[in-house]
C-alpha atoms as a PDB file:
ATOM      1  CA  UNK A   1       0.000   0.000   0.000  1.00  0.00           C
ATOM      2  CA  UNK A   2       2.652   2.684   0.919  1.00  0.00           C
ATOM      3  CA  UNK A   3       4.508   1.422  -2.572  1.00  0.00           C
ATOM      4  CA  UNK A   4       1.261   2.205  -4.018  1.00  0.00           C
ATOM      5  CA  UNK A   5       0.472   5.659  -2.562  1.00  0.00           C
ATOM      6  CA  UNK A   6       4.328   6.637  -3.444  1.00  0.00           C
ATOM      7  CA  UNK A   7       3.765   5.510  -7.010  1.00  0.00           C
ATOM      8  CA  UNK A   8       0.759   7.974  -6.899  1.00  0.00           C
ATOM      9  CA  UNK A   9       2.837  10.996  -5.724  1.00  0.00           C
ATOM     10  CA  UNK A  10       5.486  10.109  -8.203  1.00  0.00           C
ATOM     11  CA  UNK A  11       3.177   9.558 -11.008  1.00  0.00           C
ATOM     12  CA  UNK A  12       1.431  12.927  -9.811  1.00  0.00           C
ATOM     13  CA  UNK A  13       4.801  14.536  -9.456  1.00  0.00           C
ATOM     14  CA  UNK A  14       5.477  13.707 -13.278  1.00  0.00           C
ATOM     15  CA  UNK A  15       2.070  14.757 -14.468  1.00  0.00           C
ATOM     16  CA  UNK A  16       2.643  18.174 -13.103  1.00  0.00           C
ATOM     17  CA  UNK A  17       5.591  18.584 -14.367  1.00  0.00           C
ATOM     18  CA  UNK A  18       4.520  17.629 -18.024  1.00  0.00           C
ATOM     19  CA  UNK A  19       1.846  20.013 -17.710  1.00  0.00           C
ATOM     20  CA  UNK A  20       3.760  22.719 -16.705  1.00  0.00           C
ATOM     21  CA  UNK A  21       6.797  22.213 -19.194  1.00  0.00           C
ATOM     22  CA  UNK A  22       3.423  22.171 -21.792  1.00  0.00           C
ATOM     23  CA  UNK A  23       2.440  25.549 -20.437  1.00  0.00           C
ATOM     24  CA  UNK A  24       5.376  26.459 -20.986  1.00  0.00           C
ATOM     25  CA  UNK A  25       6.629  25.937 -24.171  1.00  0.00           C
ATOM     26  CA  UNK A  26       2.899  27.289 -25.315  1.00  0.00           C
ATOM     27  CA  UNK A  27       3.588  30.597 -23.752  1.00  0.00           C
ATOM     28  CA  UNK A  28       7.069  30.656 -25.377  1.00  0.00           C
ATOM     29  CA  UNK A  29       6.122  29.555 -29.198  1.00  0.00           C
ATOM     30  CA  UNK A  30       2.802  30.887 -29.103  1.00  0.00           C
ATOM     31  CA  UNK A  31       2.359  34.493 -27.860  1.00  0.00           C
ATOM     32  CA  UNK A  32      -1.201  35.077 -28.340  1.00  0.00           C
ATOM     33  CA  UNK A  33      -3.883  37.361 -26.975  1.00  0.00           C
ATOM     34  CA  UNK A  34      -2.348  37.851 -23.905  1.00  0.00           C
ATOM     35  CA  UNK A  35      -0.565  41.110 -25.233  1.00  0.00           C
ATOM     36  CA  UNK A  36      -3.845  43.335 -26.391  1.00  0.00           C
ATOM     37  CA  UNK A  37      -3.638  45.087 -29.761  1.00  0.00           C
ATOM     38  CA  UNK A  38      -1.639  47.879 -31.589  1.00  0.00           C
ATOM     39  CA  UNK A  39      -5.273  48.429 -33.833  1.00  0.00           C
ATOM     40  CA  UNK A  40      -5.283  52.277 -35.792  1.00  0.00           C
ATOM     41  CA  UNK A  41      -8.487  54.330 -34.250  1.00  0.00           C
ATOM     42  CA  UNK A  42     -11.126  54.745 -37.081  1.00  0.00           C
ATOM     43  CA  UNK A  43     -10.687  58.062 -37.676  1.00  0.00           C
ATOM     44  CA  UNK A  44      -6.621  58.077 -38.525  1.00  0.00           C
ATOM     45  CA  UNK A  45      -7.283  54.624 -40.389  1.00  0.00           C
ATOM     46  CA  UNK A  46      -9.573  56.296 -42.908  1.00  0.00           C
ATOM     47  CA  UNK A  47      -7.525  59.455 -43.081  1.00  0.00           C
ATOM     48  CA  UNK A  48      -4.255  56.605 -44.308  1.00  0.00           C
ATOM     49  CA  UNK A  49      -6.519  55.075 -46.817  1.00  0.00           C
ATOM     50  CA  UNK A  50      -7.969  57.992 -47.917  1.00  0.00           C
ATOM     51  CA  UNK A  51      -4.525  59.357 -48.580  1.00  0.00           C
ATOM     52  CA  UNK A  52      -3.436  55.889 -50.202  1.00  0.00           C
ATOM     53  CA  UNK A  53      -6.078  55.903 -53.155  1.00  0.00           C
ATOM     54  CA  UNK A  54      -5.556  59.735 -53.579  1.00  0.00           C
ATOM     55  CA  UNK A  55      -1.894  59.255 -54.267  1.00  0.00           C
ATOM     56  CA  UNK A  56      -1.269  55.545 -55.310  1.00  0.00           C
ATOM     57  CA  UNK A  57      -4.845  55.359 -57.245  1.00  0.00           C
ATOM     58  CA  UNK A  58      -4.805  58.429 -59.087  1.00  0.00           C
ATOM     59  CA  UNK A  59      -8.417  59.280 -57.487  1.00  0.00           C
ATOM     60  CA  UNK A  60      -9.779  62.837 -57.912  1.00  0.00           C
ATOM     61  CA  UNK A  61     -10.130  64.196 -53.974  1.00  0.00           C
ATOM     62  CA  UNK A  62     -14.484  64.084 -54.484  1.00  0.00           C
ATOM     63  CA  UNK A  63     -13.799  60.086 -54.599  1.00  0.00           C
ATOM     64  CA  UNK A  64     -10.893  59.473 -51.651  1.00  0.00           C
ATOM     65  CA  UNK A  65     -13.511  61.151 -49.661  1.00  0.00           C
ATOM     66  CA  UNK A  66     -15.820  58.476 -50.175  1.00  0.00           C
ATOM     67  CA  UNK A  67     -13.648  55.939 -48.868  1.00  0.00           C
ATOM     68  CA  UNK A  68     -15.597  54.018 -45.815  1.00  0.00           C
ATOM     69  CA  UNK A  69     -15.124  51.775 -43.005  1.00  0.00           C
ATOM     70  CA  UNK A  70     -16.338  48.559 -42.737  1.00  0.00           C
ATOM     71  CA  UNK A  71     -16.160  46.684 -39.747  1.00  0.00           C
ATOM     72  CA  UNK A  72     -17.253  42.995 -40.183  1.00  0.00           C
ATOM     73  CA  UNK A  73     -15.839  41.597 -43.763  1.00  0.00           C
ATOM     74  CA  UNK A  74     -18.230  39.367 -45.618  1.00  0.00           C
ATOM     75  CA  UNK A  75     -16.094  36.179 -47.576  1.00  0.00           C
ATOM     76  CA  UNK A  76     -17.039  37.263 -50.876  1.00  0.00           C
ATOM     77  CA  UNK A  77     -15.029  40.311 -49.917  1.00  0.00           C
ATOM     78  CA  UNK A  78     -11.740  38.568 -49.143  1.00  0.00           C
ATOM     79  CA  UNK A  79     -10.531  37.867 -52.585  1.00  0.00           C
ATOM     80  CA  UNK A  80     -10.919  42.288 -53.054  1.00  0.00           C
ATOM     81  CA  UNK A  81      -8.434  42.799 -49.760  1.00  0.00           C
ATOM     82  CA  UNK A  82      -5.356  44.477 -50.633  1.00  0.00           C
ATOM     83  CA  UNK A  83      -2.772  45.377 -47.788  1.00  0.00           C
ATOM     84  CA  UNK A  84      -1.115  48.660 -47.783  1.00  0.00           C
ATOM     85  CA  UNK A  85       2.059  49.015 -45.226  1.00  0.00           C
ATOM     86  CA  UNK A  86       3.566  52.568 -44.752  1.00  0.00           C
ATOM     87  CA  UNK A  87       6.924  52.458 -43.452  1.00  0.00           C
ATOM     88  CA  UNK A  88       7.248  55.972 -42.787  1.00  0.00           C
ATOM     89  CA  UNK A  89       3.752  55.762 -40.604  1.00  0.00           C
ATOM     90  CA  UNK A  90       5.033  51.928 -39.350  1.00  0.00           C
ATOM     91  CA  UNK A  91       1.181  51.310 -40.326  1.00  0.00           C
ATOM     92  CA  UNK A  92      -0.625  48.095 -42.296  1.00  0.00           C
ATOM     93  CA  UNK A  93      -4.009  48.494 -43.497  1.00  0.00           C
ATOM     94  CA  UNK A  94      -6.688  46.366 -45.206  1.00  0.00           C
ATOM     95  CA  UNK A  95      -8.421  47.867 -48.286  1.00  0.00           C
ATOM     96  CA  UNK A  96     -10.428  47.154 -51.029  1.00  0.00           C
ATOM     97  CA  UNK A  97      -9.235  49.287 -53.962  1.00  0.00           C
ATOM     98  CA  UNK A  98     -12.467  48.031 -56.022  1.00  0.00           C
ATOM     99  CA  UNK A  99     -14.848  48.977 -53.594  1.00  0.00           C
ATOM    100  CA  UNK A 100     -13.195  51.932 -51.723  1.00  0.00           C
ATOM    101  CA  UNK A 101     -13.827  50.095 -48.550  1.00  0.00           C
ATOM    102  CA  UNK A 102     -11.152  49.723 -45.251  1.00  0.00           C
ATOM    103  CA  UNK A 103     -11.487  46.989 -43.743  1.00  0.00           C
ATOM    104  CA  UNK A 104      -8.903  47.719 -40.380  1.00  0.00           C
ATOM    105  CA  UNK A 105      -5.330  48.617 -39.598  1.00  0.00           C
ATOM    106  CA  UNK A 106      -2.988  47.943 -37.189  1.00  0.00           C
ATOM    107  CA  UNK A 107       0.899  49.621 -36.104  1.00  0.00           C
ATOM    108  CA  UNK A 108       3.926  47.030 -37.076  1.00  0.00           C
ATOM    109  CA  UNK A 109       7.088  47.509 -36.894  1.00  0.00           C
ATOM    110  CA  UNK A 110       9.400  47.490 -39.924  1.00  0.00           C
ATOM    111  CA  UNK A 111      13.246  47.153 -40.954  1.00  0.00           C
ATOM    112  CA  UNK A 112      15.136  48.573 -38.683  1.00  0.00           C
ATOM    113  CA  UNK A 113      17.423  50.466 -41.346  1.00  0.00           C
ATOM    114  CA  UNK A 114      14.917  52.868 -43.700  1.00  0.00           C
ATOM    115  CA  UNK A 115      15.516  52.751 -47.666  1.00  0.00           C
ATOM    116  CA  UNK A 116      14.897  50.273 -50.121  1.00  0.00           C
ATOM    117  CA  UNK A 117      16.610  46.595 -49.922  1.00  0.00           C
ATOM    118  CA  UNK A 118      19.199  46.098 -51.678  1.00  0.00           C
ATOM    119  CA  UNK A 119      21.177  43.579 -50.118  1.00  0.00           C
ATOM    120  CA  UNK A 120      20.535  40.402 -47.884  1.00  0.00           C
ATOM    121  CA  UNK A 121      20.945  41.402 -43.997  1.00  0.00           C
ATOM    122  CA  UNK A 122      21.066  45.316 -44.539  1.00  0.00           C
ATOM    123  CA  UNK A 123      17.862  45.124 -42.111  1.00  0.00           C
ATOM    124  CA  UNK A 124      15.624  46.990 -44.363  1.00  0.00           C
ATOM    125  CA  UNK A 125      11.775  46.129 -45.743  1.00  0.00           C
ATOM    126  CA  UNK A 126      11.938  45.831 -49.569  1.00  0.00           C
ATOM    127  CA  UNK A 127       9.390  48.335 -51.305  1.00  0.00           C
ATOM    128  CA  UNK A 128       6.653  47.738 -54.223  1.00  0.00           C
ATOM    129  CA  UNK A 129       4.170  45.524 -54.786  1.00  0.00           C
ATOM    130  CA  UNK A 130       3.965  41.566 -53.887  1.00  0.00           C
ATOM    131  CA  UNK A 131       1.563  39.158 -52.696  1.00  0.00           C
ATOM    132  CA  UNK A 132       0.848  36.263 -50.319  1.00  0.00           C
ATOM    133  CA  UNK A 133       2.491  32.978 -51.224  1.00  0.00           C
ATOM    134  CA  UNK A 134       1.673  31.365 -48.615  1.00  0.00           C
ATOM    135  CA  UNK A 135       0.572  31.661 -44.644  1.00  0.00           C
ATOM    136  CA  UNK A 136       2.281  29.178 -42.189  1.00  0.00           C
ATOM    137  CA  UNK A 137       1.420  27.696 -38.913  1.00  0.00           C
ATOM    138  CA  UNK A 138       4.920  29.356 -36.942  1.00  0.00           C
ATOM    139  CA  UNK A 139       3.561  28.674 -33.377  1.00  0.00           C
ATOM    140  CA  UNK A 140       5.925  25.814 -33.197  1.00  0.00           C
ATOM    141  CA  UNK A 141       8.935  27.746 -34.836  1.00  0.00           C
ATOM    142  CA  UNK A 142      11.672  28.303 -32.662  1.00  0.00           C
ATOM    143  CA  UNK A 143      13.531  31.963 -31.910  1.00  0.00           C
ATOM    144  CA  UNK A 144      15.509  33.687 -34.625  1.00  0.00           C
ATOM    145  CA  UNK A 145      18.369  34.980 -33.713  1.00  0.00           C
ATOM    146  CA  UNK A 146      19.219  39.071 -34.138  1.00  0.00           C
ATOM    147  CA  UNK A 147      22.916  38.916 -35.435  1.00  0.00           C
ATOM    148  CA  UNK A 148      23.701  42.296 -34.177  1.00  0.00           C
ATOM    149  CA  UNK A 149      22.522  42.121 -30.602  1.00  0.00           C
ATOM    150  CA  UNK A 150      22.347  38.318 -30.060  1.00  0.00           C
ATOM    151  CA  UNK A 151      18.929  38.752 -28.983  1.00  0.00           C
ATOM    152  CA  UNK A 152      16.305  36.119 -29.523  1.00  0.00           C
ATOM    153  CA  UNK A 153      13.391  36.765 -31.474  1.00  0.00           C
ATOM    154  CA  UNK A 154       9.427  35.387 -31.355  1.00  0.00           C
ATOM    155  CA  UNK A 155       7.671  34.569 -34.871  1.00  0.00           C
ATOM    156  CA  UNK A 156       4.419  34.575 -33.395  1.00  0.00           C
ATOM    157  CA  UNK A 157       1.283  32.196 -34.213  1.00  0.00           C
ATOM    158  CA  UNK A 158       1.602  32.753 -38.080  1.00  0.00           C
ATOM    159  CA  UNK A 159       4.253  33.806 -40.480  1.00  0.00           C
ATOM    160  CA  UNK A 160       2.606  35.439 -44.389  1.00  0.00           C
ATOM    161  CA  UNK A 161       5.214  35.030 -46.388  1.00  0.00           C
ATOM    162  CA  UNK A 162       5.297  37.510 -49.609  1.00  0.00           C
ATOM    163  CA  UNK A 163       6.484  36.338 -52.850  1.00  0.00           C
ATOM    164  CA  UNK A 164       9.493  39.044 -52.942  1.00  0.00           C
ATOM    165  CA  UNK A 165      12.661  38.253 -54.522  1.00  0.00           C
ATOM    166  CA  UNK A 166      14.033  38.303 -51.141  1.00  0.00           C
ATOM    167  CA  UNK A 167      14.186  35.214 -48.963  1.00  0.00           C
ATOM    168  CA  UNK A 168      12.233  34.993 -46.016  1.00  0.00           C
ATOM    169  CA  UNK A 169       9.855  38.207 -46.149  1.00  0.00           C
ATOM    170  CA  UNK A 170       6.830  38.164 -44.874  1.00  0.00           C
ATOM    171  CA  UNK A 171       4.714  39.462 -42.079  1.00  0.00           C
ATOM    172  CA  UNK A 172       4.369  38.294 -38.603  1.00  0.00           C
ATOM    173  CA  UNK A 173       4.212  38.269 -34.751  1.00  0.00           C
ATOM    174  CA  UNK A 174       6.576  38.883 -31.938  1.00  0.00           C
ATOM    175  CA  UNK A 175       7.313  37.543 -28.453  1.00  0.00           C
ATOM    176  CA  UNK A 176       6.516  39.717 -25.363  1.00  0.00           C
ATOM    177  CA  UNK A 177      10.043  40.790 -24.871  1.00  0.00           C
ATOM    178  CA  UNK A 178      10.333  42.688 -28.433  1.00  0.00           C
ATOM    179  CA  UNK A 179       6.307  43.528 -28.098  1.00  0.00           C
ATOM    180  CA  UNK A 180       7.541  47.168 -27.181  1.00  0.00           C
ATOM    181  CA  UNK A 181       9.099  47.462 -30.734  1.00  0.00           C
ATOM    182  CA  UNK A 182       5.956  47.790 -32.580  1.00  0.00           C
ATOM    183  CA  UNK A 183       5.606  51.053 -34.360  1.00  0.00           C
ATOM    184  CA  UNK A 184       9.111  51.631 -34.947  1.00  0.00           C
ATOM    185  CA  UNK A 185      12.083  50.873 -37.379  1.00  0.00           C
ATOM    186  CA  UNK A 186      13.003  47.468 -35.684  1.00  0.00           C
ATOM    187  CA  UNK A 187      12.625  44.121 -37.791  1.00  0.00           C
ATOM    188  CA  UNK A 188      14.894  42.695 -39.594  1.00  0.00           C
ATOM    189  CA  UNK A 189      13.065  43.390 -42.993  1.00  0.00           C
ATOM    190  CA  UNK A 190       9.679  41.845 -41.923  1.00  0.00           C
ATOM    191  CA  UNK A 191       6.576  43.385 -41.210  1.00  0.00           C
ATOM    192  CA  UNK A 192       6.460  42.322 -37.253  1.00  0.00           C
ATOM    193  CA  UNK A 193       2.910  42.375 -35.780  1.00  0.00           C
ATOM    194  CA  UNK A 194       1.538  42.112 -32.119  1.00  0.00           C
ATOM    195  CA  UNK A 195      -0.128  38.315 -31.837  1.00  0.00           C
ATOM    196  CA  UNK A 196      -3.423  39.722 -32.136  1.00  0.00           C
ATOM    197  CA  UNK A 197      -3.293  41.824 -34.394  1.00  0.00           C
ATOM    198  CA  UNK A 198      -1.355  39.181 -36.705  1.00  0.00           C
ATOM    199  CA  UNK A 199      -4.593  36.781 -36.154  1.00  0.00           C
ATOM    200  CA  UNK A 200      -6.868  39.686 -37.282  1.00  0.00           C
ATOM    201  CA  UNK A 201      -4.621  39.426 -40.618  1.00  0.00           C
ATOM    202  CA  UNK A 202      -4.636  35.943 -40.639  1.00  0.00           C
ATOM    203  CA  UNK A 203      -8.344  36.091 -41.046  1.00  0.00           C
ATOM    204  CA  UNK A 204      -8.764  37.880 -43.964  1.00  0.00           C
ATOM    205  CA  UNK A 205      -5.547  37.132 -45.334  1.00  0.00           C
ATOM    206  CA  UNK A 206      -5.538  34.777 -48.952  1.00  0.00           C
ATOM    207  CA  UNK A 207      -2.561  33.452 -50.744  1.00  0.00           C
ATOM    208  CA  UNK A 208      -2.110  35.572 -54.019  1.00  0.00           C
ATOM    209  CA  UNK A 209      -3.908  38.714 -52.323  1.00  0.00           C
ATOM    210  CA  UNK A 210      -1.443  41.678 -53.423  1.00  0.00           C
ATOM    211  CA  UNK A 211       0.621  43.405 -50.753  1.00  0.00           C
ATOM    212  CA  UNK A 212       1.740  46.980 -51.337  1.00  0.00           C
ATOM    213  CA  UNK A 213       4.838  48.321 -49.714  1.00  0.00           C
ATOM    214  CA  UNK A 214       5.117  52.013 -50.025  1.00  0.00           C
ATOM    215  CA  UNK A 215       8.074  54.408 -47.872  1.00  0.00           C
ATOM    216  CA  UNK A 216       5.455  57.215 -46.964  1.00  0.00           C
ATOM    217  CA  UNK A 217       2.378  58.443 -48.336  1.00  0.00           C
END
């Protein structure tokens, strides 16, 4: 019997400690809602887009006026999305450039040197237009590592990576210790979301949607 109850406690022990080295490694690979949301306010979100199809679209200032807000996206509208980051503004938006519609936005944080890339590892976002190849299950990813600083660095949930000529671009989420970095000039080319936000994407996000890269607006 006291074989018996000690089996239990060890068996017990083990159990917990499973569990808890499960917990664990969750909270590490997958940094999720826990972190709240870098989401653009209405109002500056339709001022961006407004400005986008004025200047990118060509559209007289009567019809960038029109441009609305639309808060829940229906399917068929999906395939219409176009996403719109502004380096300068450290800003990604959703769009439909058919429809004239925004669909939300949300502060990232971009490559940490400004300009266009030109060169593997200069630490900049390349500029112009791509689109989705392909979104990937990263919550099991492990760290990458920042050359310069040694620092190790959280994918996220999700990684969208862009058809670029550029290996490894694409746009996705951070670990709490680099969470603080959103909205500035600090990825190593990507387009680094909070978790949240990056599920938001996710969402609406489709492989071959086109992705527009611009410096400022």
């Amino acid at each position: 019997m006291k074989r018996f109850k000690l089996n239990m406690k060890l068996n017990s022990g083990r159990l917990s400690f499973v569990l808890v080295s499960v917990i664990l490694l969750f909270s590490v690979f997958y940094t999720g809602s826990a972190y709240g949301s870098f989401r653009i306010d209405e109002e500056r979100l339709l001022e961006i887009a407004r400005r986008y199809f004025s200047t990118q679209l060509h559209l007289h200032s009567d019809d960038s006026v029109a441009v609305r807000f639309v808060r829940d996206v229906k399917a068929d509208k999906l395939k219409k999305i176009s996403w719109v980051c502004v380096k300068e503004d450290h800003v990604l938006i959703a769009v439909s450039e058919i429809d004239k519609e925004v669909y939300g936005g949300w502060s990232v944080a971009t490559g940490r040197n400004p300009g266009q890339k030109t060169r593997v590892g200069d630490l900049r976002t390349p500029e112009g237009v791509f689109r989705i190849k392909s979104i990937e299950d990263a919550s099991y990813w492990g760290f990458y590592e920042d050359k310069a600083t040694g620092q190790l660095i959280g994918y996220g949930p999700y990684f969208i990576r862009l058809e670029t000529k550029w290996k490894g671009i694409g746009i996705h989420g951070t670990d709490e210790g680099h969470l603080h970095e959103i909205g500035t000039n600090a990825s190593h080319g990507c387009i680094r979301m909070a978790n949240d936000d990056l599920l938001e994407v996710v969402r609406m996000a489709k492989v071959g949607q086109k992705v527009v890269i611009l410096p400022s607006l």
